[in-house]
C-alpha atoms as a PDB file:
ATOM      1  CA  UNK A   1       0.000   0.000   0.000  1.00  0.00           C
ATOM      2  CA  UNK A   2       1.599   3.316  -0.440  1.00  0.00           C
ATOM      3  CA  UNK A   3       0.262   6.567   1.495  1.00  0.00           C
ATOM      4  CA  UNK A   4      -1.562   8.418  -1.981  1.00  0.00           C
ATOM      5  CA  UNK A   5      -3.832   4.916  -0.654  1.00  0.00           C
ATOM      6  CA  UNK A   6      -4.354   5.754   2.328  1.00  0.00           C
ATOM      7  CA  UNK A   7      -7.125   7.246   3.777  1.00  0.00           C
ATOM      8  CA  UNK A   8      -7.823   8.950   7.455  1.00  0.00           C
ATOM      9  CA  UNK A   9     -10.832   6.590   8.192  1.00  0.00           C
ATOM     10  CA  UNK A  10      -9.238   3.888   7.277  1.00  0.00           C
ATOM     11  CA  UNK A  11      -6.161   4.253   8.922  1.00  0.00           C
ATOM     12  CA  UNK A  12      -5.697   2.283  12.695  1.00  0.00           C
ATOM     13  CA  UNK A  13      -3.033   3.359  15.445  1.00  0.00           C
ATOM     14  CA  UNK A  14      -2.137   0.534  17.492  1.00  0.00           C
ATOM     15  CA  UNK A  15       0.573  -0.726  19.910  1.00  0.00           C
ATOM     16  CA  UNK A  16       3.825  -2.032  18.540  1.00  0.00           C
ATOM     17  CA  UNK A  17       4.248  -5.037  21.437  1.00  0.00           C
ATOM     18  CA  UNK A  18       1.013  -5.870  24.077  1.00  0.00           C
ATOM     19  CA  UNK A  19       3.765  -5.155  27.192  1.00  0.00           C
ATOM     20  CA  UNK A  20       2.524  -1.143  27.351  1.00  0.00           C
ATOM     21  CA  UNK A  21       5.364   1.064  28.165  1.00  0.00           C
ATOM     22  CA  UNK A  22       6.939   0.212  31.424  1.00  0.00           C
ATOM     23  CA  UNK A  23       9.977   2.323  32.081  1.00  0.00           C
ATOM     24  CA  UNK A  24      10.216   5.809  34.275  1.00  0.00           C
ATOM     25  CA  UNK A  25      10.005   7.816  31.112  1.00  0.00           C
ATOM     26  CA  UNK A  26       6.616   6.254  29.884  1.00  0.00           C
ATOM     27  CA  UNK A  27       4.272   9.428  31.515  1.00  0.00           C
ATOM     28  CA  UNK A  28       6.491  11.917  28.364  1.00  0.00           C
ATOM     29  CA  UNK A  29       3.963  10.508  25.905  1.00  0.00           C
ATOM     30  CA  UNK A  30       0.831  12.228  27.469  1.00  0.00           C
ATOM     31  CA  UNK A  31       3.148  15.832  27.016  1.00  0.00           C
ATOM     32  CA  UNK A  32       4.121  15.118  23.481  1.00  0.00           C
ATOM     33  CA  UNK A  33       0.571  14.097  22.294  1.00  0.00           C
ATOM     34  CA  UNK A  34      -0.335  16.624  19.422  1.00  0.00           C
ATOM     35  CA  UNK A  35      -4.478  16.430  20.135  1.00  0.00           C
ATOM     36  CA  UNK A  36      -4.741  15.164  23.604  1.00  0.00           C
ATOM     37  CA  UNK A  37      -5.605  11.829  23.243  1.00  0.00           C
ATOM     38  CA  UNK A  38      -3.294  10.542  25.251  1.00  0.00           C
ATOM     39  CA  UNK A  39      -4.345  11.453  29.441  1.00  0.00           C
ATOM     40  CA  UNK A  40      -2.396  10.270  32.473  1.00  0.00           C
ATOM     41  CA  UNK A  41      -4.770   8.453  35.004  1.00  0.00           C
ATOM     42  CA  UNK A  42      -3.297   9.899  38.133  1.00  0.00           C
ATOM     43  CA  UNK A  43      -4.958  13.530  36.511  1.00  0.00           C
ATOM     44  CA  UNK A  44      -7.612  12.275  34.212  1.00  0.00           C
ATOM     45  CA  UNK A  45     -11.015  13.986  35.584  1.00  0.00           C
ATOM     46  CA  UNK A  46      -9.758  15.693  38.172  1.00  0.00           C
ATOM     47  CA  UNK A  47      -9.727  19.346  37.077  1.00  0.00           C
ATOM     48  CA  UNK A  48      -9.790  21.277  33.986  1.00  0.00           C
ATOM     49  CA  UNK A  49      -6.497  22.600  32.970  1.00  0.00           C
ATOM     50  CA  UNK A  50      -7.840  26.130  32.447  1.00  0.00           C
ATOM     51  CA  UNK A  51      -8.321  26.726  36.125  1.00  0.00           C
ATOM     52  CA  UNK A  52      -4.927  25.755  36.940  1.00  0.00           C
ATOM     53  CA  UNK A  53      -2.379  28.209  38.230  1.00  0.00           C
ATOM     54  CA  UNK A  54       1.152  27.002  37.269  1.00  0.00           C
ATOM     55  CA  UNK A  55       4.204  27.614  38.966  1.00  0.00           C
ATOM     56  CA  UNK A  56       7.611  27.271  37.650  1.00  0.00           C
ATOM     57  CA  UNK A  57       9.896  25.614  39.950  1.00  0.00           C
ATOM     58  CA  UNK A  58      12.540  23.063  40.370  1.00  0.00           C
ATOM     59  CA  UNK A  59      11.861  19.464  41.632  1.00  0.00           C
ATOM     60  CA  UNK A  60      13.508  19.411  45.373  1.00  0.00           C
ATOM     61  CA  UNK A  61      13.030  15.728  45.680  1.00  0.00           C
ATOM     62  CA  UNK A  62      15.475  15.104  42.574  1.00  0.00           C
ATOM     63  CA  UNK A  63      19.274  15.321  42.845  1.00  0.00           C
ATOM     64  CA  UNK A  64      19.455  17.086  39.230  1.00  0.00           C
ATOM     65  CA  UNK A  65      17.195  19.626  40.017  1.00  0.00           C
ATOM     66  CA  UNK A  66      14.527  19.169  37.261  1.00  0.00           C
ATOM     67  CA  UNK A  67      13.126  22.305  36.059  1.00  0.00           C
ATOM     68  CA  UNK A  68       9.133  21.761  36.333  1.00  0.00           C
ATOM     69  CA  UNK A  69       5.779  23.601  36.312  1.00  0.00           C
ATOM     70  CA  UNK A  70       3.871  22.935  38.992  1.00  0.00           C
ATOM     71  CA  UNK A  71      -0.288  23.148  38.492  1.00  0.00           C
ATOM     72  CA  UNK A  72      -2.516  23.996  41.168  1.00  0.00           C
ATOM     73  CA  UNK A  73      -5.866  25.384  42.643  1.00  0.00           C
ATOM     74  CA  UNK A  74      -7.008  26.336  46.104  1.00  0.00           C
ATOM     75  CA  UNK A  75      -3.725  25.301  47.151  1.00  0.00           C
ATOM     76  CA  UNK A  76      -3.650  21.490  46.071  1.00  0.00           C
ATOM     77  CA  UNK A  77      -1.230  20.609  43.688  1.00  0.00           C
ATOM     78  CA  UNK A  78      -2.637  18.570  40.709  1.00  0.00           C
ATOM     79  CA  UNK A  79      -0.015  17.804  38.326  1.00  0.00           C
ATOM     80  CA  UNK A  80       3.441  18.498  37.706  1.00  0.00           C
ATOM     81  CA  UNK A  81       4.597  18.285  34.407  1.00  0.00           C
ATOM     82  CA  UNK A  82       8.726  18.906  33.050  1.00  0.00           C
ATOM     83  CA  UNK A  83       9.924  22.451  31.983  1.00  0.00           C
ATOM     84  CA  UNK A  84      12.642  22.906  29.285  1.00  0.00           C
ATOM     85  CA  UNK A  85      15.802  23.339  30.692  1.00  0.00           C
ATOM     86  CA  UNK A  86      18.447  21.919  28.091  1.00  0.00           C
ATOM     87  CA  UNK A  87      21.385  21.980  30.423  1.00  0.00           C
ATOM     88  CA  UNK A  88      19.546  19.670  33.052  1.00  0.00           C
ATOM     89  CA  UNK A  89      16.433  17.768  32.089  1.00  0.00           C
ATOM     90  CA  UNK A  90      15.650  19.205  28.681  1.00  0.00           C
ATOM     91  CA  UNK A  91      12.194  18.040  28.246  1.00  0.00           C
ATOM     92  CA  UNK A  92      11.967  14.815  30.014  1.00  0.00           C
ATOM     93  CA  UNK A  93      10.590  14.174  33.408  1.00  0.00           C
ATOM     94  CA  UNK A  94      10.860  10.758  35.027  1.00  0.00           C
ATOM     95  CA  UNK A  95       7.317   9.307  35.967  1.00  0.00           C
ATOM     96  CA  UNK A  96       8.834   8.890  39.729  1.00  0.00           C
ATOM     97  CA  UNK A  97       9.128  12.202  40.245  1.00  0.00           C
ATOM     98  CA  UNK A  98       6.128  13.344  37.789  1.00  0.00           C
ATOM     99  CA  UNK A  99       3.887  11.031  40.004  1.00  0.00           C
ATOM    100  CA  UNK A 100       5.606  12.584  43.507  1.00  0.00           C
ATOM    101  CA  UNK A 101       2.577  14.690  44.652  1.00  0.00           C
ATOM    102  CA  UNK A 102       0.990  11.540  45.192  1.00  0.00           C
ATOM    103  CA  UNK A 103       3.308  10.453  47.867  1.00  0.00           C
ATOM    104  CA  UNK A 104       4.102  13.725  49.562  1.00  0.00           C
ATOM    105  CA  UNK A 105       1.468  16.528  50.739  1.00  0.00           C
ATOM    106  CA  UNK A 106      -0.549  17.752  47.695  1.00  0.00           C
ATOM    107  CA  UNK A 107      -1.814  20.737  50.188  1.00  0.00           C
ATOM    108  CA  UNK A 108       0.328  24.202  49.914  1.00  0.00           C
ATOM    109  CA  UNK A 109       0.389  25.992  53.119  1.00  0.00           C
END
């Protein structure tokens, strides 16, 4: 088939193995995402992005000091998401830290 056969209703997006991805990088995909599609469950349904206040920071809990953006409302944390720093993190966040707010106090005094 070449792509001039293609069409956009016929074309399927699919896994390339059945294992899922299952290393500490695996979270990136839901920030590179052109249309969305792809939602992290620890924040899917929780709030709308739009009524977030994000605060640019750097991630205490990691020895490299990733640059992040913290997202927040009414003083609970909801997500934290990477912030482009090339000479430290670049783009990437690790899922263990991206999921932190989970273990620690999601409440800002």
């Amino acid at each position: 088939m070449t792509c001039s056969d293609c069409r956009s209703w016929q074309l399927q997006h699919d896994r390339l193995s059945s294992d899922g991805l299952s290393n500490n990088y695996s979270l990136n995909t839901v920030d590179i995402c052109p249309v969305g599609a792809l939602t992290s469950t620890d924040f899917r349904f929780k709030m709308r992005v739009w009524f977030l206040k994000e605060t640019k920071t750097i991630d205490v809990n990691c020895g490299t000091g990733s640059n992040i953006v913290v997202a927040s409302r009414e003083n609970k944390i909801y997500r934290i998401t990477p912030r482009e720093n090339n000479d430290v993190n670049g783009v990437w966040l690790p899922d263990s830290h991206r999921l932190n707010l989970s273990t620690s106090a999601t409440n800002i005094a």
